[in-house]
Protein backbone atom coordinates (compact mmCIF):
# COMPACT_ATOMS: atom_id res chain seq x y z
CA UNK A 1 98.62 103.95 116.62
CA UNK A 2 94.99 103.34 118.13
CA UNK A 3 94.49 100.26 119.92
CA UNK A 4 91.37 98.06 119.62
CA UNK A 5 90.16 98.28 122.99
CA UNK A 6 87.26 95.65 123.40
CA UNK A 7 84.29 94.25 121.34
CA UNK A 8 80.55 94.73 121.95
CA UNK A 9 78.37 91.34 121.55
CA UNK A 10 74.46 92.69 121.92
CA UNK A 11 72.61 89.44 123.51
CA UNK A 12 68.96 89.38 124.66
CA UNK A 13 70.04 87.47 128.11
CA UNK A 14 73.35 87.86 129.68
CA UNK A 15 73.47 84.36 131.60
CA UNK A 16 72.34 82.67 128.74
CA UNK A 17 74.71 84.02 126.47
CA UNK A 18 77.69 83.73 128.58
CA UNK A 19 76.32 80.11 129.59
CA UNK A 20 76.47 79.32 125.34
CA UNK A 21 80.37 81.17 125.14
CA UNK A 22 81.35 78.86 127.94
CA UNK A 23 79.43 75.71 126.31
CA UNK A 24 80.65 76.30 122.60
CA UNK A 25 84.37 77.76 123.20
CA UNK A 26 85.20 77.45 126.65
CA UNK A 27 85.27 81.20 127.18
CA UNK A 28 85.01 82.31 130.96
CA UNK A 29 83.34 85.34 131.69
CA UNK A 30 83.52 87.87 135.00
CA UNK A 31 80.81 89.69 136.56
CA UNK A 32 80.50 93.57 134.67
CA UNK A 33 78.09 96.41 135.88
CA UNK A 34 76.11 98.72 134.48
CA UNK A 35 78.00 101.05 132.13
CA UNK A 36 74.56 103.34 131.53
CA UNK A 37 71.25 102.94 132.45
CA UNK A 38 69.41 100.50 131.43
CA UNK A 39 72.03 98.72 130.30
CA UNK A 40 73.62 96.01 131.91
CA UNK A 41 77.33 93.80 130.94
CA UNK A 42 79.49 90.92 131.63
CA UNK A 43 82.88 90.55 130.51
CA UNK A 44 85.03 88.17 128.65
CA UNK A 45 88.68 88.70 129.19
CA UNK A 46 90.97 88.19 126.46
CA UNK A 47 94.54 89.41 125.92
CA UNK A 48 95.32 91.64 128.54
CA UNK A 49 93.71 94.56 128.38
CA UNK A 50 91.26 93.45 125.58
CA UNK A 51 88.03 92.41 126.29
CA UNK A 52 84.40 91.13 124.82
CA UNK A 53 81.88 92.79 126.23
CA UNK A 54 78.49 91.19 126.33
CA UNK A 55 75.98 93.59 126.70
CA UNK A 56 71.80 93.54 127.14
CA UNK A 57 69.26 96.25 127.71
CA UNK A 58 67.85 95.73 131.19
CA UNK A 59 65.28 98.34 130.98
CA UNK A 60 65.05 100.02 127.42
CA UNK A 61 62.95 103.13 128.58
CA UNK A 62 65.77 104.03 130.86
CA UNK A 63 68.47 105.76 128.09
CA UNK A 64 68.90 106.21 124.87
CA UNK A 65 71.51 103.90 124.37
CA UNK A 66 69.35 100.52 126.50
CA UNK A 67 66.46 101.41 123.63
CA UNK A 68 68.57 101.26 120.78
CA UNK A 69 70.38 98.18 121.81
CA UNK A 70 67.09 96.24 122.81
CA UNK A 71 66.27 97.24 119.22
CA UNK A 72 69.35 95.93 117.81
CA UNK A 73 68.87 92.44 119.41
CA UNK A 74 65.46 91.97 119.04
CA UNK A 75 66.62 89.35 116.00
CA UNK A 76 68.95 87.62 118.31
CA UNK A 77 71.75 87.74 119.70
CA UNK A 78 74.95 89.46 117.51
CA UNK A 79 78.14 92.11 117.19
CA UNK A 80 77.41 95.56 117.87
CA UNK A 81 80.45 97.58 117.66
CA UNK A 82 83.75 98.41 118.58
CA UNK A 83 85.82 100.17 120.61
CA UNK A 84 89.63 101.88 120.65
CA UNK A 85 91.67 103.45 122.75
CA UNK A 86 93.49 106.07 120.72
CA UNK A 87 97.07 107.45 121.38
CA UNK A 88 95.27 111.19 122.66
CA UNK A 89 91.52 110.98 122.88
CA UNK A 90 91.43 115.45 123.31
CA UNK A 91 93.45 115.33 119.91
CA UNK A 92 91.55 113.21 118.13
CA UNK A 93 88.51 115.08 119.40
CA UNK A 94 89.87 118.57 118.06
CA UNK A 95 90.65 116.73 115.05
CA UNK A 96 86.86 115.43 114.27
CA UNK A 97 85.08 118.81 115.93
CA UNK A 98 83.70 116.45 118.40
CA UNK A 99 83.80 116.62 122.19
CA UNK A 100 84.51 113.92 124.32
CA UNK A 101 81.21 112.59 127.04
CA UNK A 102 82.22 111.72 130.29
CA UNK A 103 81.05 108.86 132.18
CA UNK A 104 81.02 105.17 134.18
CA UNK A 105 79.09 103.51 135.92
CA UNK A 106 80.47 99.90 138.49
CA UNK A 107 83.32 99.16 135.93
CA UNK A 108 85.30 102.81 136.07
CA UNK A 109 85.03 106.09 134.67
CA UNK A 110 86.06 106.75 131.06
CA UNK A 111 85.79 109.23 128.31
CA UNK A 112 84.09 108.15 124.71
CA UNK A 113 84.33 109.68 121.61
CA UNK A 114 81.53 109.02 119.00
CA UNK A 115 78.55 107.26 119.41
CA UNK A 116 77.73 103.71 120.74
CA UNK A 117 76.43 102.56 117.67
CA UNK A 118 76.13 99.66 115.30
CA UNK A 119 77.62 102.20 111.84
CA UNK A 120 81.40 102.92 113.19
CA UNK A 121 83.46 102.07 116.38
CA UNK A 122 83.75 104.77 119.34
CA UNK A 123 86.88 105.80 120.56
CA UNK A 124 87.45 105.19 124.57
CA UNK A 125 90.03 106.59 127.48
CA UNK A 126 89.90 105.43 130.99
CA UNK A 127 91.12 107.30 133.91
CA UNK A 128 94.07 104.67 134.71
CA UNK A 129 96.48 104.39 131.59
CA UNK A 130 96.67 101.13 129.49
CA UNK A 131 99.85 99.88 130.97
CA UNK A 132 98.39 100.26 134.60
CA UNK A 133 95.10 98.69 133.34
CA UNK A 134 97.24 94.86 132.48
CA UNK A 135 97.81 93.63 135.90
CA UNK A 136 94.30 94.35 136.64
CA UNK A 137 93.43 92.54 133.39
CA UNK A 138 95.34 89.66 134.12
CA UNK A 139 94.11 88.97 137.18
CA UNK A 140 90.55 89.19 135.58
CA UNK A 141 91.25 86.93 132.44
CA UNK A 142 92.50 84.20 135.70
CA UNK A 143 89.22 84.88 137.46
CA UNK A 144 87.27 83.99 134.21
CA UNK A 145 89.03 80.35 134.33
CA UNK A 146 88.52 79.73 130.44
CA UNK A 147 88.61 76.57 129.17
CA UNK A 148 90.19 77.85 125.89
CA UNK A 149 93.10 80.18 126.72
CA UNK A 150 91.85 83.04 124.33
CA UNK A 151 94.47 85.59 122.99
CA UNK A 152 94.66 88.45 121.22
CA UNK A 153 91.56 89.37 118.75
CA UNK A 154 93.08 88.09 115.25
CA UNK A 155 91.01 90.63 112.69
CA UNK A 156 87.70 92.34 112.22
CA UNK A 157 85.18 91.89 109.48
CA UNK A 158 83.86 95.00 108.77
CA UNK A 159 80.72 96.75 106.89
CA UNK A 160 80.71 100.33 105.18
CA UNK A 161 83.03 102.45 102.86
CA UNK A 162 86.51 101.25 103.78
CA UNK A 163 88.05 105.28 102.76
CA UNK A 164 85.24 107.06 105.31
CA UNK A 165 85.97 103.95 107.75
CA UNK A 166 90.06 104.84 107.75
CA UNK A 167 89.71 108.17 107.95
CA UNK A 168 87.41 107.24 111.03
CA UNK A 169 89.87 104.94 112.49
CA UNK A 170 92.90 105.66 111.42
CA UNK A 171 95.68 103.27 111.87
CA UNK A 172 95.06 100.52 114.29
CA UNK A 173 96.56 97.55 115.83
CA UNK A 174 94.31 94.39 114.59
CA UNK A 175 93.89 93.85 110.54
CA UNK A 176 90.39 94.73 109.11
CA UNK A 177 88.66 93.31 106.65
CA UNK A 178 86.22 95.02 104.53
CA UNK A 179 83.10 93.17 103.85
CA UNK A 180 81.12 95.71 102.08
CA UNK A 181 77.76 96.55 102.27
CA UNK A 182 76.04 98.32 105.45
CA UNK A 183 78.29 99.65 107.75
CA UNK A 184 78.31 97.16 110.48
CA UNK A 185 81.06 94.94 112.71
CA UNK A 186 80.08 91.56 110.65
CA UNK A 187 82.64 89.03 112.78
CA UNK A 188 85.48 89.11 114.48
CA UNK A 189 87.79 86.39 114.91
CA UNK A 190 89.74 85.37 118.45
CA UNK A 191 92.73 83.24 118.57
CA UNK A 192 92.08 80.16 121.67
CA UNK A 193 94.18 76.97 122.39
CA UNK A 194 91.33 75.18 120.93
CA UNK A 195 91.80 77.02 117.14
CA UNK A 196 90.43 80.57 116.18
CA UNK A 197 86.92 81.30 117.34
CA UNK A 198 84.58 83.03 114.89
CA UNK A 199 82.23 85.58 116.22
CA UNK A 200 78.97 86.98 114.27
């Protein structure tokens, strides 16, 4: 079973966007880092260890991956991707002929597998395991002081093929639902106190 691990919302301004999640839901957000260059995050606890991860290009010039997400919110702010954290990322790896990049930044070290891209979700492993990763969680998701009391990420609305995006993902903990079309992360819903949020 592969876990979904966190969601990527690409915004143009991370205080303003975090200032509109706390204004429209009542989601609380904690300070992030810089996960590459050029890119810098905040983070939206949800679930322990789940997360929504708002993310904005800083400096585009400085990677790869800040220019192609200033691109992708040059319309506005919206979903970029997602990510899960797979039973054995090295398996999975041999299994796709694809090798695993390295990295971190202020918020840990992990390894991905696949791109950081707007088409398919990436595959992610950190360096502490996902049961030692709750507490820490938890004691984030009480920093954030929501307003809401999010939970657990209730499905995913997604773009694409839906046989090429199983044999991507393979079996994972939150339902999908194919949308058609482009392959793209169209919405994703989050359960709150307040009634399911619905994010585009």
């Amino acid at each position: 079973m592969n876990f979904l691990d966190h969601v990527l919302l690409g915004v143009r301004d991370l205080k303003a966007a975090a200032d509109r999640l706390h204004r429209e839901w009542g989601l609380g957000t904690v300070p992030g880092g810089t996960p590459v260059p050029g890119v810098a995050n905040v983070i939206v606890p949800l679930a322990p260890p789940v997360y929504l991860e708002l993310v904005a290009a800083t400096d585009p010039g400085a990677s790869e991956a800040a220019e192609r997400l200033a691109a992708f919110t040059a319309a506005g702010d919206r979903l970029f991707t997602w990510a899960m954290e797979p039973d054995g990322l090295d398996a999975r790896a041999a299994g796709s002929g694809m090798v695993p990049v390295s990295g971190g930044g202020d918020t840990g070290r992990w390894r991905l597998l696949g791109e950081v891209e707007q088409g398919r979700p990436f595959f992610i492993e950190y360096d502490i395991a996902r049961a030692g990763r709750i507490e820490g969680w938890r004691r984030a998701y009480d920093e954030a002081a929501h307003d809401c009391a999010p939970g657990r990420v209730t499905y995913l609305e997604v773009g694409g093929d839906e046989s090429e995006l199983r044999q991507w993902v393979g079996e994972v903990d939150v339902p999908l639902r194919m949308v058609g079309g482009e392959p793209r992360l169209a919405a994703a819903g989050i359960a709150t106190a307040r009634g399911e949020i619905l994010l585009r």
